[in-house]
Structures are given as structure tokens and as C-alpha cells.
PDB file of N, CA and C in Angstrom:
ATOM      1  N   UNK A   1      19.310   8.472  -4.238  1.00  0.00           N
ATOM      2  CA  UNK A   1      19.166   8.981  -2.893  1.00  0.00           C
ATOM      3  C   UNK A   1      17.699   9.320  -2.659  1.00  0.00           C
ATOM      4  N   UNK A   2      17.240   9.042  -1.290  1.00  0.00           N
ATOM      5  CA  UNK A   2      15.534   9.162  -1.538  1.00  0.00           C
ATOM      6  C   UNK A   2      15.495  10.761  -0.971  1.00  0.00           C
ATOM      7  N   UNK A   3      14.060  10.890  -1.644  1.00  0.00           N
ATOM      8  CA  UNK A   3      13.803  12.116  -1.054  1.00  0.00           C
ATOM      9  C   UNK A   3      13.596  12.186   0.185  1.00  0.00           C
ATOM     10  N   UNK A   4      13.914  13.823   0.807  1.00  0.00           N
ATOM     11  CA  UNK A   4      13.404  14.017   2.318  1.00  0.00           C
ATOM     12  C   UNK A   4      11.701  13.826   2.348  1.00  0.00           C
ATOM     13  N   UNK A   5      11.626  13.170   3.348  1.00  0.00           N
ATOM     14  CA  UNK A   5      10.260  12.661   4.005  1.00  0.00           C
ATOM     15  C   UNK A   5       9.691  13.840   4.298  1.00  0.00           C
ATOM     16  N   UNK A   6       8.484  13.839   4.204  1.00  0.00           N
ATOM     17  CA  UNK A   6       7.818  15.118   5.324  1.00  0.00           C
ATOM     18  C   UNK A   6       6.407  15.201   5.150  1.00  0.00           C
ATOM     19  N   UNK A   7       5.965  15.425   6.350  1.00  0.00           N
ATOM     20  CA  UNK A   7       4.415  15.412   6.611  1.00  0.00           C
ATOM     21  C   UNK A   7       3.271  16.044   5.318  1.00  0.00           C
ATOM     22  N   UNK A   8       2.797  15.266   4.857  1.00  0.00           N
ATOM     23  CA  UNK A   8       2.159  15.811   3.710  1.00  0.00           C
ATOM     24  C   UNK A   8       0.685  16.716   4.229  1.00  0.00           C
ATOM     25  N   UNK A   9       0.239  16.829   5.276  1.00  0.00           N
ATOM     26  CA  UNK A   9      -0.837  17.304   5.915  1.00  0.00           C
ATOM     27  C   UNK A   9      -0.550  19.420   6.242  1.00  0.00           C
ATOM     28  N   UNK A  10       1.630  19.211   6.127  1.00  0.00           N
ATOM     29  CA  UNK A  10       2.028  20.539   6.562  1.00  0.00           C
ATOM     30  C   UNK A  10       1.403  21.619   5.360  1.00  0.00           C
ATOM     31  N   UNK A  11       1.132  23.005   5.318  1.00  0.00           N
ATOM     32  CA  UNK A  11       1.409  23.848   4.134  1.00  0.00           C
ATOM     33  C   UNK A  11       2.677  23.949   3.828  1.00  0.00           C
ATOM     34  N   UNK A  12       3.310  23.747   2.293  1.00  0.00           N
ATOM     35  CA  UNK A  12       4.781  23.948   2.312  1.00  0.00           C
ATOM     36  C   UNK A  12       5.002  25.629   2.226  1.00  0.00           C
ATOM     37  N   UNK A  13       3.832  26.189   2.119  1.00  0.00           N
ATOM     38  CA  UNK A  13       4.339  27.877   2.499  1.00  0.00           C
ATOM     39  C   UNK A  13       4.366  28.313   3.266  1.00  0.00           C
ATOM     40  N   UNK A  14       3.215  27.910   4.401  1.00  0.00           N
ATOM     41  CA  UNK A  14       3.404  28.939   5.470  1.00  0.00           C
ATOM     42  C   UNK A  14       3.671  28.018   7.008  1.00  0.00           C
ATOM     43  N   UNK A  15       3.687  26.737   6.688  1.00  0.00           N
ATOM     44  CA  UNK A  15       3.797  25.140   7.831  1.00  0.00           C
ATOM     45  C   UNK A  15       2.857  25.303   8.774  1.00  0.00           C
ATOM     46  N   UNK A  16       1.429  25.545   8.197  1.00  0.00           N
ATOM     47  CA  UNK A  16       0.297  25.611   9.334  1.00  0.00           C
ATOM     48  C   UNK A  16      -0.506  24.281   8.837  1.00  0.00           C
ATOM     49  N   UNK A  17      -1.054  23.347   9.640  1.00  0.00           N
ATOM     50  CA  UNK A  17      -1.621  22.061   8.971  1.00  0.00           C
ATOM     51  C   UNK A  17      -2.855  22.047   8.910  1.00  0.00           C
ATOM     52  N   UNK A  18      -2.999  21.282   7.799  1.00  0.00           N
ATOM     53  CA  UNK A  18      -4.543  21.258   7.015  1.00  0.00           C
ATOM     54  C   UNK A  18      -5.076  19.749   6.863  1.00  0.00           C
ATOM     55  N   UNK A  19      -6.104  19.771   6.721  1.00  0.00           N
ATOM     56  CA  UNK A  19      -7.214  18.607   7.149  1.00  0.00           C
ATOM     57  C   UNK A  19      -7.196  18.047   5.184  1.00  0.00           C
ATOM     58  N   UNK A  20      -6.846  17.101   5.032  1.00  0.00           N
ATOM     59  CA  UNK A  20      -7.316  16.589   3.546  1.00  0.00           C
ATOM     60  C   UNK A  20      -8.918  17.329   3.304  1.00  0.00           C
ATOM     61  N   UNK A  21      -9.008  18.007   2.036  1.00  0.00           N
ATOM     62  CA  UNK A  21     -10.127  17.596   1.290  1.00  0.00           C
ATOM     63  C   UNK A  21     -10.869  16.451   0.587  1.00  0.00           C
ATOM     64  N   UNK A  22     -10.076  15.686   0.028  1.00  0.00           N
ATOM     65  CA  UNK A  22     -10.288  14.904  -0.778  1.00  0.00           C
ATOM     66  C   UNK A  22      -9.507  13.353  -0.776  1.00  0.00           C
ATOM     67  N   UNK A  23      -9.955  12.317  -0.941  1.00  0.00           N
ATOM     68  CA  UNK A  23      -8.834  11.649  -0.550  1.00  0.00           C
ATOM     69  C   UNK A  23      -9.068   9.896  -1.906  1.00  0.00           C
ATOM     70  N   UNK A  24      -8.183   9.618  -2.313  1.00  0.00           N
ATOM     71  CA  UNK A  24      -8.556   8.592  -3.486  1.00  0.00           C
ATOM     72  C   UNK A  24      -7.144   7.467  -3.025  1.00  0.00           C
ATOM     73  N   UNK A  25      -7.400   6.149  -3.878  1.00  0.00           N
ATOM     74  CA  UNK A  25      -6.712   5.297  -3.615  1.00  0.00           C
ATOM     75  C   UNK A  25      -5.835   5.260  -5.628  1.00  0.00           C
ATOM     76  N   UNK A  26      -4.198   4.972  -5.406  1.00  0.00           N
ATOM     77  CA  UNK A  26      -4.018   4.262  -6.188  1.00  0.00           C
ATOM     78  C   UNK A  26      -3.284   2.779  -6.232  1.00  0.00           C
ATOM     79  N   UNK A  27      -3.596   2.013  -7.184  1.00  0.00           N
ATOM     80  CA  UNK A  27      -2.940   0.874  -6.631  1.00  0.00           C
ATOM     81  C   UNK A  27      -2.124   0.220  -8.396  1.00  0.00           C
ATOM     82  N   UNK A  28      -0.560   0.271  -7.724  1.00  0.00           N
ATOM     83  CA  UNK A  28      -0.196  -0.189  -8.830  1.00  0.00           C
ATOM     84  C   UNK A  28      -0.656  -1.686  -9.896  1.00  0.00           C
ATOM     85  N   UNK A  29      -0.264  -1.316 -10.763  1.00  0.00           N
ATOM     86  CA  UNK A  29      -0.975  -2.518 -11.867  1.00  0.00           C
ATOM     87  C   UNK A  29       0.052  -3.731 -11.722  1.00  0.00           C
ATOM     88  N   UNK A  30       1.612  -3.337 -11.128  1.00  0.00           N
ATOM     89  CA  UNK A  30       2.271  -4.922 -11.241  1.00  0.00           C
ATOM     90  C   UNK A  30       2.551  -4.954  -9.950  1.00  0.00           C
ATOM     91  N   UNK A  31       2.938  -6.082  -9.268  1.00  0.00           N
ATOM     92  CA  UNK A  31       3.504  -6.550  -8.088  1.00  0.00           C
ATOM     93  C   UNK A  31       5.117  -6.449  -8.270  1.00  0.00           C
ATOM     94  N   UNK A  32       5.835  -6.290  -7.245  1.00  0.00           N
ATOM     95  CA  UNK A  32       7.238  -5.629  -6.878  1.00  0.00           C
ATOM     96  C   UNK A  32       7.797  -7.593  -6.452  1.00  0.00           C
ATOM     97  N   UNK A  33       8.874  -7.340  -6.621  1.00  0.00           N
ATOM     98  CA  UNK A  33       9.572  -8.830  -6.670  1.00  0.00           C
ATOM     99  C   UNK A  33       9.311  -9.642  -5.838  1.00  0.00           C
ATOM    100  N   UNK A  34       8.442  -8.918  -4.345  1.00  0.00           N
ATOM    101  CA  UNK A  34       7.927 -10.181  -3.479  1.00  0.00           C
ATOM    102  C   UNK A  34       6.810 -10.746  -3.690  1.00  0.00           C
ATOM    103  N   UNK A  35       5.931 -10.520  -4.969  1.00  0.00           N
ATOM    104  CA  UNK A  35       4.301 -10.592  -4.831  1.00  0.00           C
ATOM    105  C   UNK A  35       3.613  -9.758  -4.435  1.00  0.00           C
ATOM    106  N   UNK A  36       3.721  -8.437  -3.762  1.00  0.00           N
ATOM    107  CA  UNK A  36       3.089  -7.521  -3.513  1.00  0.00           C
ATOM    108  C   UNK A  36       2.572  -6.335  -3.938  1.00  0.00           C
ATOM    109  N   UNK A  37       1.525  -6.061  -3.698  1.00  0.00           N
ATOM    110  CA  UNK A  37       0.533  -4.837  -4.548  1.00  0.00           C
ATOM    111  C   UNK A  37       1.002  -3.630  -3.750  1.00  0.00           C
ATOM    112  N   UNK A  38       1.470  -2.470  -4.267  1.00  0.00           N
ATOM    113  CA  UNK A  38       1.232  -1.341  -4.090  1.00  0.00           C
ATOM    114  C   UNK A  38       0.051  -0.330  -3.583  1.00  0.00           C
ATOM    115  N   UNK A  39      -0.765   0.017  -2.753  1.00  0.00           N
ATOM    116  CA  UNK A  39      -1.182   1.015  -2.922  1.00  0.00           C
ATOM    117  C   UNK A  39      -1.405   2.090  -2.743  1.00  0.00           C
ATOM    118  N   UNK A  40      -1.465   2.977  -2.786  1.00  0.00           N
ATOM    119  CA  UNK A  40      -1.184   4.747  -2.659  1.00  0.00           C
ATOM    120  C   UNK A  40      -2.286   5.546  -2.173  1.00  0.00           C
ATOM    121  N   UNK A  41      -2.207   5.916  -1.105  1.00  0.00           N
ATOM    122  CA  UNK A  41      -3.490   6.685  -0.522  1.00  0.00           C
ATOM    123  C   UNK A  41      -3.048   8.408  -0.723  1.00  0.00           C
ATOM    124  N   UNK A  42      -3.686   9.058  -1.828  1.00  0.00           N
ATOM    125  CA  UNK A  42      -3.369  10.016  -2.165  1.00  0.00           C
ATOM    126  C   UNK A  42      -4.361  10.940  -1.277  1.00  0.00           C
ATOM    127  N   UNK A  43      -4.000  12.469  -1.390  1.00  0.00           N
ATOM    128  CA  UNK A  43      -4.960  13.204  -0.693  1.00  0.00           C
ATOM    129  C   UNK A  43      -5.027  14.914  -1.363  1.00  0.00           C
ATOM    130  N   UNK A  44      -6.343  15.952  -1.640  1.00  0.00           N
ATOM    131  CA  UNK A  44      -5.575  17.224  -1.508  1.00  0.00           C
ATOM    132  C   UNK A  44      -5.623  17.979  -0.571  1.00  0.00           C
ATOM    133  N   UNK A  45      -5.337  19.041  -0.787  1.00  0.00           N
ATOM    134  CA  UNK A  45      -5.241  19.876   0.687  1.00  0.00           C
ATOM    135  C   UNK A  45      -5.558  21.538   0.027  1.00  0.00           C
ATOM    136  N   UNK A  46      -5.957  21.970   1.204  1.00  0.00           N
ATOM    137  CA  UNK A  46      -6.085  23.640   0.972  1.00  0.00           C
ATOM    138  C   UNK A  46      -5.744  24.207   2.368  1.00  0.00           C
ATOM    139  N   UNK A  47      -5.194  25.268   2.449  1.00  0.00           N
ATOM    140  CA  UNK A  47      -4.505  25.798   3.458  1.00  0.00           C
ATOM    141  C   UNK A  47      -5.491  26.512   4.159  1.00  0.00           C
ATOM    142  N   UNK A  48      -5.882  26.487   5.576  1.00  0.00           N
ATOM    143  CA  UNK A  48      -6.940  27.386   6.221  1.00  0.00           C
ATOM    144  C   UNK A  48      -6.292  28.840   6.075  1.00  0.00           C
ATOM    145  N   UNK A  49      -4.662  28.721   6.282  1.00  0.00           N
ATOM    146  CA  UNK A  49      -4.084  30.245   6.870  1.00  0.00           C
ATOM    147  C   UNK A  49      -4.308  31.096   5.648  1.00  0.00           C
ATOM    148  N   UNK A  50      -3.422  30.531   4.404  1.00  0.00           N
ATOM    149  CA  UNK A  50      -3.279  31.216   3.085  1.00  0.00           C
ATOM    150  C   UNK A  50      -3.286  31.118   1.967  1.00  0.00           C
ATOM    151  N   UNK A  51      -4.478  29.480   1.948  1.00  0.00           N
ATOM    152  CA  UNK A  51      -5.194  29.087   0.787  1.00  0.00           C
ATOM    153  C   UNK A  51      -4.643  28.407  -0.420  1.00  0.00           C
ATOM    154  N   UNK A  52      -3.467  28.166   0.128  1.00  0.00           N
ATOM    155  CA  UNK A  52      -2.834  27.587  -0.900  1.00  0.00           C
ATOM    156  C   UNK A  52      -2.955  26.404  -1.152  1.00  0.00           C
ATOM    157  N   UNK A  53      -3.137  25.766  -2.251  1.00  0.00           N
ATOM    158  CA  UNK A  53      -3.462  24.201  -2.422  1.00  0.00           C
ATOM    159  C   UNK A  53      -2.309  23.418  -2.866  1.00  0.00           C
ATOM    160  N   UNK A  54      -2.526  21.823  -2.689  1.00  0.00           N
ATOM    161  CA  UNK A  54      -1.587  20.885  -2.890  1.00  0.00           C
ATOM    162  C   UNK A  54      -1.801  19.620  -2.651  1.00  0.00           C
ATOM    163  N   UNK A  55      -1.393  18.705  -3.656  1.00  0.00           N
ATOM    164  CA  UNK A  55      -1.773  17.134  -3.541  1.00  0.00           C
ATOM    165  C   UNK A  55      -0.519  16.698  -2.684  1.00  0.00           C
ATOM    166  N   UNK A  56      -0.948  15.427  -2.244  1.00  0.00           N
ATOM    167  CA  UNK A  56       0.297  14.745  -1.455  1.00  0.00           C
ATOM    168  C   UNK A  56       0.107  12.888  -1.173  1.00  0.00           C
ATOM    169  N   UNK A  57       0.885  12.429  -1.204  1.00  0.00           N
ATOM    170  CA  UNK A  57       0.227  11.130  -0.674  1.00  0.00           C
ATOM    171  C   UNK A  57       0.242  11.266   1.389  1.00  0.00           C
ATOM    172  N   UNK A  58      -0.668  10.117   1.407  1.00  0.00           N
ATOM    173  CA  UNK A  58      -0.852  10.296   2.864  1.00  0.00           C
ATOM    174  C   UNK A  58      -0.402   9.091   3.431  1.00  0.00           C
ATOM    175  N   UNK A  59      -0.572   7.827   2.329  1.00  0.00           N
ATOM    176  CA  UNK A  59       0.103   6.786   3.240  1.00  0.00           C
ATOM    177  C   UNK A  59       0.430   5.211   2.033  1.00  0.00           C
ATOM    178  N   UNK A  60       1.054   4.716   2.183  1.00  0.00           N
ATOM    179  CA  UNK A  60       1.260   3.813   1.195  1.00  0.00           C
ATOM    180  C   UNK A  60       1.487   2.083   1.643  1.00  0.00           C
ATOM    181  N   UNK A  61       0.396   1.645   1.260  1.00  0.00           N
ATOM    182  CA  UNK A  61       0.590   0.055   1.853  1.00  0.00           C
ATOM    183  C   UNK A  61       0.923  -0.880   0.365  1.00  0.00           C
ATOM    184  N   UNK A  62       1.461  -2.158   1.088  1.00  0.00           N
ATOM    185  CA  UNK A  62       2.149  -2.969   0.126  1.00  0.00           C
ATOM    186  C   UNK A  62       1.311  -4.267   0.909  1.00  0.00           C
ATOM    187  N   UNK A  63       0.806  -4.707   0.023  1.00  0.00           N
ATOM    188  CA  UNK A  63      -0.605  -5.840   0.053  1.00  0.00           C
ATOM    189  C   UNK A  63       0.044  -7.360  -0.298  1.00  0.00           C
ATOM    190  N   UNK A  64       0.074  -8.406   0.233  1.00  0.00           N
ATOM    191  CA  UNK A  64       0.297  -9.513  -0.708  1.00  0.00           C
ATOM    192  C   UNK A  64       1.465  -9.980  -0.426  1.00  0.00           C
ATOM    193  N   UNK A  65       1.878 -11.724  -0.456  1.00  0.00           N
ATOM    194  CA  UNK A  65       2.660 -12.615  -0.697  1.00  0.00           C
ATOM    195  C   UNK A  65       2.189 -12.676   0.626  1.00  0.00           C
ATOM    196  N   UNK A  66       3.491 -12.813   1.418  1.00  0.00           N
ATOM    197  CA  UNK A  66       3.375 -13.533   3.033  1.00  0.00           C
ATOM    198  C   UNK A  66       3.510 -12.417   3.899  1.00  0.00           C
ATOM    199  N   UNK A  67       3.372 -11.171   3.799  1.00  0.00           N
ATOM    200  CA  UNK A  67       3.581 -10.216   4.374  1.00  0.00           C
ATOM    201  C   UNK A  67       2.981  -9.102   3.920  1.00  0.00           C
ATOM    202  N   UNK A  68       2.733  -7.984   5.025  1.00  0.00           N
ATOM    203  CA  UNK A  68       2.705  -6.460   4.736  1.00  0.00           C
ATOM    204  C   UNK A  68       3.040  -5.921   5.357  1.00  0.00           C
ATOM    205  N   UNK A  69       3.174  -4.322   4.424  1.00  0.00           N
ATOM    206  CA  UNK A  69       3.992  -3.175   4.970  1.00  0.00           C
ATOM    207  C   UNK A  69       3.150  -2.080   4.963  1.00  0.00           C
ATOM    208  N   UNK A  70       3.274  -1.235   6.150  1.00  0.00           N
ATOM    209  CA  UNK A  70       2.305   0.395   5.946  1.00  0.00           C
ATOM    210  C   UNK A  70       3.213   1.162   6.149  1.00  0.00           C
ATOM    211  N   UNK A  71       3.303   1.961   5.250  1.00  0.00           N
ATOM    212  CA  UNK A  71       4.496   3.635   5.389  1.00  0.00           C
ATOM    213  C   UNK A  71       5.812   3.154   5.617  1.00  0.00           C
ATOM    214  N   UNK A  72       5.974   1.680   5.220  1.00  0.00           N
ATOM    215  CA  UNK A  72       7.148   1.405   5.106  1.00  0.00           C
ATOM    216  C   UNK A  72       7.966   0.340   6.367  1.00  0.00           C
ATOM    217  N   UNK A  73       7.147   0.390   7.085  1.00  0.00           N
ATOM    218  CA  UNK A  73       7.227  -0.971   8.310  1.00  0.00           C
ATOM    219  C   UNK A  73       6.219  -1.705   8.570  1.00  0.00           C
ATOM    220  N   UNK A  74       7.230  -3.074   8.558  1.00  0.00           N
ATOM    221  CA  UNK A  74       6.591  -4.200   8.033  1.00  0.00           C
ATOM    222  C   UNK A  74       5.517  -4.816   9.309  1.00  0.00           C
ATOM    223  N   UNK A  75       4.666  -5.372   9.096  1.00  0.00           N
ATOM    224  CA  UNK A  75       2.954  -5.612   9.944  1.00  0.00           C
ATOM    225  C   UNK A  75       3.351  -6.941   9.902  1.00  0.00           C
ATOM    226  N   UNK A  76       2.820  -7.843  11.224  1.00  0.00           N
ATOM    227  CA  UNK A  76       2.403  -9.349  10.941  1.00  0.00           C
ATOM    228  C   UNK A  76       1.514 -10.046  10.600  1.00  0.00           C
ATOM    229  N   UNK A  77       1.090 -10.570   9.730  1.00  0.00           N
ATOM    230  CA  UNK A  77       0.016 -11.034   9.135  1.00  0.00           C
ATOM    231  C   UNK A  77      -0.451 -12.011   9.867  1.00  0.00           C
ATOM    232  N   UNK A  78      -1.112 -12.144  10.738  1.00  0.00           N
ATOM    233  CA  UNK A  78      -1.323 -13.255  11.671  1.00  0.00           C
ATOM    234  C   UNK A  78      -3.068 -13.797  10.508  1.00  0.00           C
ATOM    235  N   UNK A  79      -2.326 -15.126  10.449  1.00  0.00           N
ATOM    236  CA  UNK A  79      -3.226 -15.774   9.683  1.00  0.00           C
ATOM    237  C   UNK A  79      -4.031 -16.792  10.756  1.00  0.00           C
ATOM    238  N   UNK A  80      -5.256 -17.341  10.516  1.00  0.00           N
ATOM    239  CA  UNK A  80      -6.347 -18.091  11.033  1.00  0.00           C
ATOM    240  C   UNK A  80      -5.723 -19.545  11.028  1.00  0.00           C
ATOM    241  N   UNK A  81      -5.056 -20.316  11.964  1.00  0.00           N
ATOM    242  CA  UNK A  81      -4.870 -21.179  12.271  1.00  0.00           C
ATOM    243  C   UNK A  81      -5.901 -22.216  11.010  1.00  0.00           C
ATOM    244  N   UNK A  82      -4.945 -22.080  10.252  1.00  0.00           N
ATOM    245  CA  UNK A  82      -5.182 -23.140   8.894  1.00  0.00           C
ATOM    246  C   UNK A  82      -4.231 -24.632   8.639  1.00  0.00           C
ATOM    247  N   UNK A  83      -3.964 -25.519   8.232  1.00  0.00           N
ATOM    248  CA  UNK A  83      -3.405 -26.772   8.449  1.00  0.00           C
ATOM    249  C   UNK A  83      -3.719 -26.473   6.430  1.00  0.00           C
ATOM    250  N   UNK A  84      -2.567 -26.343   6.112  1.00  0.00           N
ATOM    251  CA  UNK A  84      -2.366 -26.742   4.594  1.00  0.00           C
ATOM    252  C   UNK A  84      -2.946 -28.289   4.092  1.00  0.00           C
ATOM    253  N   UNK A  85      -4.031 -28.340   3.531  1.00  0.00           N
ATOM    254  CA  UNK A  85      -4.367 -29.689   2.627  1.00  0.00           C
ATOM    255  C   UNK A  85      -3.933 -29.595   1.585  1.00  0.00           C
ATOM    256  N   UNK A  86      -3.487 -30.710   1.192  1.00  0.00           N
ATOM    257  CA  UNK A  86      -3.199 -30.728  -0.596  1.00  0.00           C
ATOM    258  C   UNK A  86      -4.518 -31.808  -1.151  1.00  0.00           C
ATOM    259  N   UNK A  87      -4.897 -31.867  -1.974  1.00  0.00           N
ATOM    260  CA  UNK A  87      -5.853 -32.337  -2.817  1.00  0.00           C
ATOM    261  C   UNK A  87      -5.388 -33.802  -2.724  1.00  0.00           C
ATOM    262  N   UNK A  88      -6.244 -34.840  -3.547  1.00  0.00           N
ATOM    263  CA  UNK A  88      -5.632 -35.934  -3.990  1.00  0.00           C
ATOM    264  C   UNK A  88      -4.952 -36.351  -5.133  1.00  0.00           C
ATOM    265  N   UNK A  89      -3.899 -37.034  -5.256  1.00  0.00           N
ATOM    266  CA  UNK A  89      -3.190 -37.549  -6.340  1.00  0.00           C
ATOM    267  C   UNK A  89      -3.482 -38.228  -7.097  1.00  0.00           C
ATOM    268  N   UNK A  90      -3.596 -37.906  -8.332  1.00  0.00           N
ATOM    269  CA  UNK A  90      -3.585 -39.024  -9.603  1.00  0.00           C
ATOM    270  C   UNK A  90      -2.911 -39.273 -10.475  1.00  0.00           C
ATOM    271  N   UNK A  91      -2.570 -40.282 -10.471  1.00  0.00           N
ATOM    272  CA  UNK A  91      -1.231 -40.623 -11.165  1.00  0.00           C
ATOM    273  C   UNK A  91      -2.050 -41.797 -12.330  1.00  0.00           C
ATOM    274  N   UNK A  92      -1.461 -41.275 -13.608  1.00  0.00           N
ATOM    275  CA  UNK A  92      -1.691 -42.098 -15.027  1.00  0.00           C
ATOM    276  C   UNK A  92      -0.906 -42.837 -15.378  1.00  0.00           C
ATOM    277  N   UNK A  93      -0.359 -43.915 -15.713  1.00  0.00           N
ATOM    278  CA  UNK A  93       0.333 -44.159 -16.640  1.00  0.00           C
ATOM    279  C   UNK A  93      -0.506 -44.358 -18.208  1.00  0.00           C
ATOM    280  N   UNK A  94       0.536 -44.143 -18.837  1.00  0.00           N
ATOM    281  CA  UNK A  94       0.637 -43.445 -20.203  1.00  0.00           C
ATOM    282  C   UNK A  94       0.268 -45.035 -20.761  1.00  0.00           C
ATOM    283  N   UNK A  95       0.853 -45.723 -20.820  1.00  0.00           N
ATOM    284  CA  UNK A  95       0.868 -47.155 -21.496  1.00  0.00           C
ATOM    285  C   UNK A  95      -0.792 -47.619 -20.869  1.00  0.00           C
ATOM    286  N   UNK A  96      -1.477 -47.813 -19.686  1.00  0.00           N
ATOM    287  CA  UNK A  96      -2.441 -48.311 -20.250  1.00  0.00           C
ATOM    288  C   UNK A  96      -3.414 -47.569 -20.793  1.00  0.00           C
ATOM    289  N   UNK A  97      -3.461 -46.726 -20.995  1.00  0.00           N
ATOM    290  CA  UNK A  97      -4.208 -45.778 -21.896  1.00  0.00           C
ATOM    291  C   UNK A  97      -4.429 -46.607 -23.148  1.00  0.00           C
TER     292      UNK A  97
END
């Protein structure tokens, strides 16, 4: 069952909102069954009202294959009007070798 969602920017003590201090990227090391990269926009926080601190993520994109996703809904990748080439063929036979 997933966890409840909730604004990572809130204080969870006193629910007055705070501005990130700090903010770093992580990005997982394997791709998830479609080809896609993980990555994790982490952040910390300190409370203006009552100083209390706390890490949180702030937003999470999924990079790669034929698609992406931010915070969990999916984006269209509108690609540059490209026309797939394939290379040229060479074909050996083995016998006149």
C-alpha cells in the first residue's frame, strides 16, 4: 500500500512552509523494466516558525526509453522530426571466403 503523499516543503510539526535550503540530485544506478532512469530531486528544509529541520524529496523524474514521467504523470516526448536510416547491408557468404 503506498504511502500518504504530502507536500514535502510543509513543517511536519507545526504545517507552516519552508523554502528548501539545500537541494541535490539522485539518480538510480539501474533502469526499471521500461528503460528508464530514475531520478530523485532531494531537498532540506528548516522551519522559519520553530526551527525544526528535515529532508524530503521534492520531485522525481523517470528519464529514458520512449517516454517520460515527472511526479508521476506521464510528459510527451515530442521528438525532432527524424526519418529512421538504417546503415548499409553486407552480406558474406562463408564459402567464398
Amino acid at each position: 500500500m503506498p504511502r500518504r503523499q504530502r507536500d514535502p516543503t510543509i513543517c511536519p510539526r507545526c504545517g507552516s512552509k519552508a523554502e528548501p535550503k539545500k537541494t541535490w540530485q539522485l539518480v538510480s544506478p539501474f533502469p526499471d523494466s521500461k528503460g528508464r532512469i530514475t531520478i530523485t530531486i532531494m531537498a532540506s528544509f528548516e522551519c522559519p516558525n520553530c526551527g525544526h529541520k528535515w529532508r524530503g524529496a521534492l520531485s522525481k523524474l523517470k528519464v529514458g526509453g520512449d517516454e517520460m514521467e515527472i511526479g508521476g504523470k506521464k510528459v510527451k516526448h515530442e521528438q525532432a522530426a527524424e526519418e529512421k536510416r538504417e546503415g548499409p547491408v553486407f552480406e558474406i557468404d562463408i564459402d567464398e571466403l
